[in-house]
Protein backbone atom coordinates (compact mmCIF):
# COMPACT_ATOMS: atom_id res chain seq x y z
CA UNK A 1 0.00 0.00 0.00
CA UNK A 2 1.26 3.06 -0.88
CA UNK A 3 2.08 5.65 1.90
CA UNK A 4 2.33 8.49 2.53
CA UNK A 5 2.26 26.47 12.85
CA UNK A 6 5.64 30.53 19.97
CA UNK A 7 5.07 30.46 16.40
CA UNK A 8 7.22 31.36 13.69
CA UNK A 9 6.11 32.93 10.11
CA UNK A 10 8.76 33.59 7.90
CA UNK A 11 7.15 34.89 4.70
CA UNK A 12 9.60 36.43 1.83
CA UNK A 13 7.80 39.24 -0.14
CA UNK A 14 11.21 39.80 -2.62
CA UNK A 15 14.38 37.09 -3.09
CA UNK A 16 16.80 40.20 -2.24
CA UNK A 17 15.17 40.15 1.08
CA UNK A 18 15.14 36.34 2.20
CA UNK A 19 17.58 35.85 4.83
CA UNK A 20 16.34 39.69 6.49
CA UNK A 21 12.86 38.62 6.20
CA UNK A 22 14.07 35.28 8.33
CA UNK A 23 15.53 37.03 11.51
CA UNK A 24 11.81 37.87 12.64
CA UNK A 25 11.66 34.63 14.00
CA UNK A 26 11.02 34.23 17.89
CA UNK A 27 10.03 31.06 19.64
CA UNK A 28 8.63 33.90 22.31
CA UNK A 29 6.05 35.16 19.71
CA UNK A 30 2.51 35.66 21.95
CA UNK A 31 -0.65 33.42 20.69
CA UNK A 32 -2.16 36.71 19.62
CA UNK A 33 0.94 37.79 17.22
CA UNK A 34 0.86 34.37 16.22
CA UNK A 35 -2.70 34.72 14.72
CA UNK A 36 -2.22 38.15 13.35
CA UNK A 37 0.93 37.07 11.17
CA UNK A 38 -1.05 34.11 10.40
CA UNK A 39 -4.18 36.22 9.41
CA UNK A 40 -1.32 38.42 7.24
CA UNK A 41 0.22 35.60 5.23
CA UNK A 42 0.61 35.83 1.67
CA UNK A 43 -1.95 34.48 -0.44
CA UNK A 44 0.41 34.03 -2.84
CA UNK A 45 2.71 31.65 -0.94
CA UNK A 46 3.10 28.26 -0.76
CA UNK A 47 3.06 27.00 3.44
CA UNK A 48 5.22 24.05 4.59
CA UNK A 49 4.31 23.58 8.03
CA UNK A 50 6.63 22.85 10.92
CA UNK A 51 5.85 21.39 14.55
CA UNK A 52 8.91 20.55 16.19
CA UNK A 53 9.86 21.03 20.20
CA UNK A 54 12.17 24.35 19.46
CA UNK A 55 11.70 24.87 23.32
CA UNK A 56 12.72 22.55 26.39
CA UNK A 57 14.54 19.50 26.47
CA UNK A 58 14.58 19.00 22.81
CA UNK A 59 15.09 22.05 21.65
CA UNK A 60 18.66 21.89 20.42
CA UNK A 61 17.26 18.97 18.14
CA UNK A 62 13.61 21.04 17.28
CA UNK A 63 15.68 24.15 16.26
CA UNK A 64 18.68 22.48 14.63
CA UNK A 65 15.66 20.98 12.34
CA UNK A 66 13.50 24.34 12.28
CA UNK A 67 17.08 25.72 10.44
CA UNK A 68 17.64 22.72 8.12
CA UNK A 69 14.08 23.50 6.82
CA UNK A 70 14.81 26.95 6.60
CA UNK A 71 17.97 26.87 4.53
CA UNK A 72 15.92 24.41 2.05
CA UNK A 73 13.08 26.85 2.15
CA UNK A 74 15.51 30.08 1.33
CA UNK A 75 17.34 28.31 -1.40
CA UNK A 76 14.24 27.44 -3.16
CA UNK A 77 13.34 30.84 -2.99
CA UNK A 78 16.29 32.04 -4.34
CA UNK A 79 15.61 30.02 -7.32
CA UNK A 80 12.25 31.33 -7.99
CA UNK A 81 9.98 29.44 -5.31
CA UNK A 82 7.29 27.20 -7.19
CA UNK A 83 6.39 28.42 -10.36
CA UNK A 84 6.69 31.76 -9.09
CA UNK A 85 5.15 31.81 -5.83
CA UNK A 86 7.95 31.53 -2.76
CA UNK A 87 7.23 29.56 0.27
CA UNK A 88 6.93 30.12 3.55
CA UNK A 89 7.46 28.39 6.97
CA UNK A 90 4.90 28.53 9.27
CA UNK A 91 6.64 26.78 12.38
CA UNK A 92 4.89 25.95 16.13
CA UNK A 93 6.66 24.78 19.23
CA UNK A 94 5.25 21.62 20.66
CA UNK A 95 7.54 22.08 23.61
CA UNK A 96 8.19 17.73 23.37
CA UNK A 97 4.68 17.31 24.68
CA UNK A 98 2.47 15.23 22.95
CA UNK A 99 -0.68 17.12 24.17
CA UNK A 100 0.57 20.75 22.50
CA UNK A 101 1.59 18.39 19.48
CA UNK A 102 -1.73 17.58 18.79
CA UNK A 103 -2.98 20.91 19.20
CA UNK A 104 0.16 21.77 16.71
CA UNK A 105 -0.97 19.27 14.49
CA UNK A 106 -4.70 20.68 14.70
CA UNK A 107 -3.51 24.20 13.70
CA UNK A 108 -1.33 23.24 10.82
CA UNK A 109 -4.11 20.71 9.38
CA UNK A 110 -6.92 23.28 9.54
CA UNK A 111 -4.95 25.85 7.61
CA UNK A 112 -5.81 24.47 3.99
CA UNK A 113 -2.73 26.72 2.56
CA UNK A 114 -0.29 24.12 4.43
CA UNK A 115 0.65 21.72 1.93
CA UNK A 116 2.95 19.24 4.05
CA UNK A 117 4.84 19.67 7.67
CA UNK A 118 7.87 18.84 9.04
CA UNK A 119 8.23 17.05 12.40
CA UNK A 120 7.71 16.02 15.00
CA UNK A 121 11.00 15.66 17.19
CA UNK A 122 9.76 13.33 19.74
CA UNK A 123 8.49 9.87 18.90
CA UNK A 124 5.46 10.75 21.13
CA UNK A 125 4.71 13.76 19.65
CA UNK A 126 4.92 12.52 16.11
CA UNK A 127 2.40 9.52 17.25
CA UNK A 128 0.15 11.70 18.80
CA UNK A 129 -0.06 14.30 15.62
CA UNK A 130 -0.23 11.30 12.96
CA UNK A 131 -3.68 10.62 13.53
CA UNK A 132 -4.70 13.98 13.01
CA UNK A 133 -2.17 14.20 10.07
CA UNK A 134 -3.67 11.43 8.26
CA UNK A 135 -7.20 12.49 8.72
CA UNK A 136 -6.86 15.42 6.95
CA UNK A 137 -4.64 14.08 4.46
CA UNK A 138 -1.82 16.27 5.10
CA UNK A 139 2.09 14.78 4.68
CA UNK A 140 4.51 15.36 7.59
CA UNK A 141 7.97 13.60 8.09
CA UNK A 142 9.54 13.20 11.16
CA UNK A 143 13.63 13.74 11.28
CA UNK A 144 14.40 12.56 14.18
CA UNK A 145 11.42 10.23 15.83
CA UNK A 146 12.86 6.33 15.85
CA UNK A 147 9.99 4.48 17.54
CA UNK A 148 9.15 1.12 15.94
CA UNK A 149 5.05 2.22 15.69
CA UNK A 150 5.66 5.13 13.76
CA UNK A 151 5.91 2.86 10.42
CA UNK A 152 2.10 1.82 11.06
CA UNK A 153 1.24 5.62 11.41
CA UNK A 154 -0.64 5.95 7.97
CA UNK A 155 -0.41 6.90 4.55
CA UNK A 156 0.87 10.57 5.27
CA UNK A 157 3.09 9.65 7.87
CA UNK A 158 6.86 9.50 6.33
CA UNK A 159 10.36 9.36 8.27
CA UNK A 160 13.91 10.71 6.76
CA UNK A 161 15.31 9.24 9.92
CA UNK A 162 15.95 5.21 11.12
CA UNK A 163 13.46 3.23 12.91
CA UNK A 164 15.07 1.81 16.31
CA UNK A 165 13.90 -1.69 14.84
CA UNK A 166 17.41 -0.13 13.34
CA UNK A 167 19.40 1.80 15.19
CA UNK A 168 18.78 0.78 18.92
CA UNK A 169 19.47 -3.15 17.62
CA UNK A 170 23.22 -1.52 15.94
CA UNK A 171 24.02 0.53 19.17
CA UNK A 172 23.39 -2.29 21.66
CA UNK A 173 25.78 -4.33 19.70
CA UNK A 174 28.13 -2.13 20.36
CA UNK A 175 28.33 -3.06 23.80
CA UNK A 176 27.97 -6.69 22.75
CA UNK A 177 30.58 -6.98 20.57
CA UNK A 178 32.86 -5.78 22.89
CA UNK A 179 32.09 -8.59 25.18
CA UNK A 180 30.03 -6.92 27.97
CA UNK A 181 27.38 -8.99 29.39
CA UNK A 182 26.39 -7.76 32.49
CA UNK A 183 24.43 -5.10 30.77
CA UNK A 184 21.88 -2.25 32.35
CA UNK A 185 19.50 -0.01 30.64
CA UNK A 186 17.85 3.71 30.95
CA UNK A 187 14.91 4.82 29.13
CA UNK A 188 13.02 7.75 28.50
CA UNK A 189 9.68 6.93 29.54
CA UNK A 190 7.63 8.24 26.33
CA UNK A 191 7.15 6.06 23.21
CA UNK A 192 11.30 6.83 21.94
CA UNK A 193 11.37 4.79 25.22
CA UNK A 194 10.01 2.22 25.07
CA UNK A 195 10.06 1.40 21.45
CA UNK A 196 14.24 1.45 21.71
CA UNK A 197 14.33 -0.40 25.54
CA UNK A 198 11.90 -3.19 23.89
CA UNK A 199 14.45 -3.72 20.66
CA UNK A 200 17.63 -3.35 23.15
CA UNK A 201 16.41 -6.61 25.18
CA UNK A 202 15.28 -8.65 22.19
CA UNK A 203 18.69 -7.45 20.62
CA UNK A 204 20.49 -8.83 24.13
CA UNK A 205 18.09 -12.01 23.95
CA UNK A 206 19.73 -12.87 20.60
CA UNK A 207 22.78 -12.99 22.22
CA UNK A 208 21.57 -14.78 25.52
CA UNK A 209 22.15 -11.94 27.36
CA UNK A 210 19.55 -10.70 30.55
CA UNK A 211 19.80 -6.84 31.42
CA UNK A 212 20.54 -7.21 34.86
CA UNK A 213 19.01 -3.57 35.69
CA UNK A 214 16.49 -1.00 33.39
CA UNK A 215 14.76 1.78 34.56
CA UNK A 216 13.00 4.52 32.98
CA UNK A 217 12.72 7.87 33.80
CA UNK A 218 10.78 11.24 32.84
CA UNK A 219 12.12 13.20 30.07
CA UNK A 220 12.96 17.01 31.18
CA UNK A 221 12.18 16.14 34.76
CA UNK A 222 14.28 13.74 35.62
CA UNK A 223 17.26 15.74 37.34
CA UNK A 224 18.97 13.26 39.99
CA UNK A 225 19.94 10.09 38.11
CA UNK A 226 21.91 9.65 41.72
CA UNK A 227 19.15 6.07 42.57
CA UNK A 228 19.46 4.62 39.09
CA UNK A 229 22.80 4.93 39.26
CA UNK A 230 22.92 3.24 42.62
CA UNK A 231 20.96 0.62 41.47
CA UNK A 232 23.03 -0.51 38.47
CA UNK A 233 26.19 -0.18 40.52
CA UNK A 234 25.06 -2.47 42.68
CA UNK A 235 23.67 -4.53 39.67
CA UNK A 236 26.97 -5.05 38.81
CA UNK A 237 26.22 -3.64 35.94
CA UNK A 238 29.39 -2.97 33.50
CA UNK A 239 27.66 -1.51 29.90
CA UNK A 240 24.65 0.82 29.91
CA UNK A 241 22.30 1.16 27.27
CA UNK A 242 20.79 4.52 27.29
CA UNK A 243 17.66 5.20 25.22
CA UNK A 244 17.96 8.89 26.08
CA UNK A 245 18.66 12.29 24.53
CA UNK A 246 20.83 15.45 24.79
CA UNK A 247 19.87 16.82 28.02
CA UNK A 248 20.09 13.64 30.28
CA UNK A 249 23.50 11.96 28.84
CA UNK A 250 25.58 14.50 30.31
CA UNK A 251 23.23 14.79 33.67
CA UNK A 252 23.78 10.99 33.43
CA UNK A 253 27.07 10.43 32.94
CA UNK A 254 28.17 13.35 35.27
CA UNK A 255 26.23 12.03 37.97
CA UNK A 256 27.79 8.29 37.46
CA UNK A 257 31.25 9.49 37.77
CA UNK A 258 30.62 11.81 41.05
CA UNK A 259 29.50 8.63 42.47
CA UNK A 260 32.45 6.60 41.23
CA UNK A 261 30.44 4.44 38.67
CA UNK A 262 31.90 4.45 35.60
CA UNK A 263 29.85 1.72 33.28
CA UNK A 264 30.62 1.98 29.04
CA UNK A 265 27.69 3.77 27.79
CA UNK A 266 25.71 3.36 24.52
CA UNK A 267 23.10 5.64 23.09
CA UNK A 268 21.33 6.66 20.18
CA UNK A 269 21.40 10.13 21.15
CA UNK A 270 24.93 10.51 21.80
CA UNK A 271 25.91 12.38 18.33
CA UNK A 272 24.08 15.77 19.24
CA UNK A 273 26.66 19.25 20.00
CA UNK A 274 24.97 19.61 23.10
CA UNK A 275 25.83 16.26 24.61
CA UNK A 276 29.96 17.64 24.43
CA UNK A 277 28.65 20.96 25.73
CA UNK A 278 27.02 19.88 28.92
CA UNK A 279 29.20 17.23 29.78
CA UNK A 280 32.18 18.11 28.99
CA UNK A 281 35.25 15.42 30.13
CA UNK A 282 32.38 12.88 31.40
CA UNK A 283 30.61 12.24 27.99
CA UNK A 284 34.25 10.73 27.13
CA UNK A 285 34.28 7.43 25.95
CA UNK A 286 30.69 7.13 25.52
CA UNK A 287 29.71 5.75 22.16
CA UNK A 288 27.14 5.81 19.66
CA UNK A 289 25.80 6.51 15.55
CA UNK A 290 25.32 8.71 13.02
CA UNK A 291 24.69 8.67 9.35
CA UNK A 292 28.30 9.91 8.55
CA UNK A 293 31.91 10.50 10.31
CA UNK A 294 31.70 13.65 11.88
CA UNK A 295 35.40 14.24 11.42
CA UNK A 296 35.55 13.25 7.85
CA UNK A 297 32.16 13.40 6.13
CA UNK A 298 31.23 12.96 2.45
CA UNK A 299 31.72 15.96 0.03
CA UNK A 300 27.78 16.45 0.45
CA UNK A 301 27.27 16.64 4.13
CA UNK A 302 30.56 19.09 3.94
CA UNK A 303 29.19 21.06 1.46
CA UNK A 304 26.21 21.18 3.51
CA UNK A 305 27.07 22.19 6.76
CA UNK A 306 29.69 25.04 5.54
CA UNK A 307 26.37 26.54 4.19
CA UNK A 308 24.34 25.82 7.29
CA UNK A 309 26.83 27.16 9.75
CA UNK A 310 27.68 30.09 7.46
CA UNK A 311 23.65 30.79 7.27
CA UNK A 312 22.99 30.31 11.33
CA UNK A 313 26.28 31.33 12.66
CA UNK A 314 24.92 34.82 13.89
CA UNK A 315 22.47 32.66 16.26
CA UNK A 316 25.47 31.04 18.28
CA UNK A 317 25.28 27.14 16.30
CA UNK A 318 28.09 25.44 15.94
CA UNK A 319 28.99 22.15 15.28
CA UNK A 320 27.33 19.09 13.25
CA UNK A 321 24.54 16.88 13.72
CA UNK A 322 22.17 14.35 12.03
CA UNK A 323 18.87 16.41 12.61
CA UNK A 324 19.66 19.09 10.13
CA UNK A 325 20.66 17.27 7.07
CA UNK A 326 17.60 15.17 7.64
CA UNK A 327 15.58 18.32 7.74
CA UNK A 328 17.02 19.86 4.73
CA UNK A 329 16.28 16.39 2.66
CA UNK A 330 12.94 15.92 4.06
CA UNK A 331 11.99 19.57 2.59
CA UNK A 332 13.69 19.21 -0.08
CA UNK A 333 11.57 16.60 -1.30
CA UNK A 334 8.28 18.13 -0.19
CA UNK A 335 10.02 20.50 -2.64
CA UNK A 336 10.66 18.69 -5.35
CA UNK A 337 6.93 17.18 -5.35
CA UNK A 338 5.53 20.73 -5.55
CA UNK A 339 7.54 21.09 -8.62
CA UNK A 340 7.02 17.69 -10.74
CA UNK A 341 3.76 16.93 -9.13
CA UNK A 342 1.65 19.64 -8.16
CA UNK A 343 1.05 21.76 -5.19
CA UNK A 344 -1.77 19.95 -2.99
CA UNK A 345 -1.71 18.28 -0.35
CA UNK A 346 -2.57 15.03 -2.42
CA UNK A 347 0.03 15.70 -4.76
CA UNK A 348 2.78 15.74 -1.95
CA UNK A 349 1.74 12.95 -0.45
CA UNK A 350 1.72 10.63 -4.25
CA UNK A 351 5.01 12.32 -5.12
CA UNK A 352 6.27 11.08 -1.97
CA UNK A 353 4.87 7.43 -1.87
CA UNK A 354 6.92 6.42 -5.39
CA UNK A 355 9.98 7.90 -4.12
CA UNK A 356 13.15 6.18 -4.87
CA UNK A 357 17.03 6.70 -4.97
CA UNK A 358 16.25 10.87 -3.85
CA UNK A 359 19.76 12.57 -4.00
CA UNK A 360 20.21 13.96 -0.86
CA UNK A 361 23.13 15.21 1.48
CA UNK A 362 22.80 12.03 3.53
CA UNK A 363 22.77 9.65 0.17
CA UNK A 364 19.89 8.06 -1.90
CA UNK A 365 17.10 8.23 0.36
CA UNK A 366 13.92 5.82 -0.56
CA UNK A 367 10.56 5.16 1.14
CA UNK A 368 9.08 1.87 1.63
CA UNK A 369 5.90 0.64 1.76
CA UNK A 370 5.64 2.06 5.68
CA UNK A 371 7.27 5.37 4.77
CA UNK A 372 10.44 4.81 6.17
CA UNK A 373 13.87 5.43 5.27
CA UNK A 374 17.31 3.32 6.15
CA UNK A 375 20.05 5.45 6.45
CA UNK A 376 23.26 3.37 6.62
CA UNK A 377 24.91 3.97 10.23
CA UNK A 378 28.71 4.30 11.52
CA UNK A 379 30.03 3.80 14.70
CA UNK A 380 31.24 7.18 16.40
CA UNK A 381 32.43 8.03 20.12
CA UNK A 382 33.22 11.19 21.65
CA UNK A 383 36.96 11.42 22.30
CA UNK A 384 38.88 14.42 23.64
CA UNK A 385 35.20 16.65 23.46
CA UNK A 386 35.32 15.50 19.53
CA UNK A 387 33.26 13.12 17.89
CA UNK A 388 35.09 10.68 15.89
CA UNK A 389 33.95 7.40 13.75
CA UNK A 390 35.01 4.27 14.89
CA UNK A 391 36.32 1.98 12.48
């Protein structure tokens, strides 16, 4: 079967005045400006939607997309836009709760001129706007949700990122292959979760290994990680799993060594600037994937990020990271359908469901029957505060 709006309006009246017309943006924009810009838009625009968390504790992921889908955006622009007409992103913060998602998801859907969205972050927050998505028979693709469920979402739903059928399955054998069998593991307690802690254990089944210790724990509000940690040292646990993100790594791993714990740690969400940032000497060691060596990347993803970094510089970003290529791609193709195939919602989502071999910065990117993508992974671990690919 074939498948598959703080507030920020960035709409481009003249190509000279694209990136000027871009600084507007504030995630601290009131409800009430939000519906007046709204109310203001450009008839003569084409909309690609946005809900992604660009505050709280994934916001260095939510924004690092929101400017991947800009830079698409203002290049197409600078070519002419569609036929003319230059598009605009009409971007809402979900704030990585699945309740405001679906209110996100609600806005975006009603607002016919919306032609396909980009997000969610979270795996929860993508499953809880999917529904409402696919009713209206509007396209969005997540960049950065992994859970499993997401490939049964529907017909609109799309991902230009790996399910953790995937990814959680090639980061536990990390800690496998290097013999470690007295394994632990820590889990964000939201569908990401879950969905990675359920393919970690049949992963460590395979291998007749038991965790000896997993625990999950609250996204943003988990602070103290000073009982879990007790509880795996005394586990005797040697390797931790971690199906976690940006913010609690470093909390994590800081934490651990305070206490004198120092297990090999695995994660998903290691590759991510802010992981280095907030944890300085103790994310050291710790391993994980990406789509590409972050010391030596293909000629695209180079090319890429000297224009991304160039573009965003004046807001303080630095460094790379998977969630903005995938961004870029994903609108890129929402692009390209609006081009070859037409410029409703339908159209997207057709264009999208025969897509094959797409030449993006992260390689040829094809979706299956499901919507999903496989994005070959490496190996990478952060050594001396630099991430490096493991060979």
């Amino acid at each position: 079967m074939s498948k598959r709006m703080i507030s920020i309006v960035v709409t481009v009246f003249m190509l000279v005045s694209i990136i000027s017309g871009c600084t507007s943006e504030s995630p601290g924009t009131s409800s009430e400006q939000e519906a007046s810009a709204e109310q203001e838009a450009s008839t003569e625009t084409i909309k690609i939607g946005a809900g992604l968390a660009l505050t709280g504790g994934s916001a260095e992921q939510g924004n690092r997309a929101r400017r991947g889908t800009l830079l698409a955006i203002e290049e197409a622009n600078a070519e002419g836009g569609i036929d003319g007409k230059l598009i605009e992103l009409v971007a809402l913060d979900d704030r990585a709760d699945p309740k405001e998602a679906a209110n996100v998801a609600n806005r975006l859907a009603a607002d016919e001129s919306v032609v396909a969205v980009i997000g969610h972050i979270n795996s929860s927050c993508t499953l809880a706007a999917a529904p409402i998505y696919n009713k209206n028979e509007l396209v969005h693709i997540t960049t950065c949700s992994s859970s499993p469920a997401i490939s049964d979402a529907g017909d609109y739903t799309f991902r230009v990122w790996n399910s953790d059928a995937y990814t959680a399955s090639f980061n536990t054998y990390q800690i496998i292959d290097r013999g470690y069998t007295k394994v632990g593991i820590i889990y964000e307690n939201n569908d990401y979760g879950r969905g990675g802690y359920e393919v970690t254990v049949e992963t460590l089944a395979k291998e007749g290994i038991e965790p000896l210790f997993a625990e999950a724990y609250l996204l943003g509000e988990t602070k103290d990680f000073s009982t879990i940690i007790t509880k795996l040292k005394n586990a005797g646990v040697e390797a931790v799993m971690g199906i976690a993100d940006e913010t609690e790594i470093p909390l994590f791993m800081k934490q651990s060594h305070q206490l004198g714990y120092e297990p090999f740690f695995a994660s998903s969400g290691t590759y991510n600037p802010a992981v280095i940032r907030l944890g300085g000497e103790d994310v050291n060691g710790i391993v994980g994937s990406t789509f590409f060596d972050p010391a030596n990347p293909p000629e695209k993803v180079e090319q890429f990020f000297k224009k991304f970094l160039d573009r965003f510089s004046a807001e303080g970003v630095t460094g790379t990271d998977p969630v903005s290529p995938a961004s870029y791609d994903a609108t890129k193709m929402i692009i390209q359908a609006l081009r070859e195939k037409g410029t409703t919602r339908e159209d997207v989502q057709a264009y999208l469901s025969d897509l094959k071999d797409f030449e993006g910065v992260l390689g040829k990117l094809s979706f299956d029957e499901n919507g999903d993508t496989i994005i070959p992974l490496v190996k990478m671990m952060i050594e001396d505060g630099e991430f490096k690919e493991i060979k």
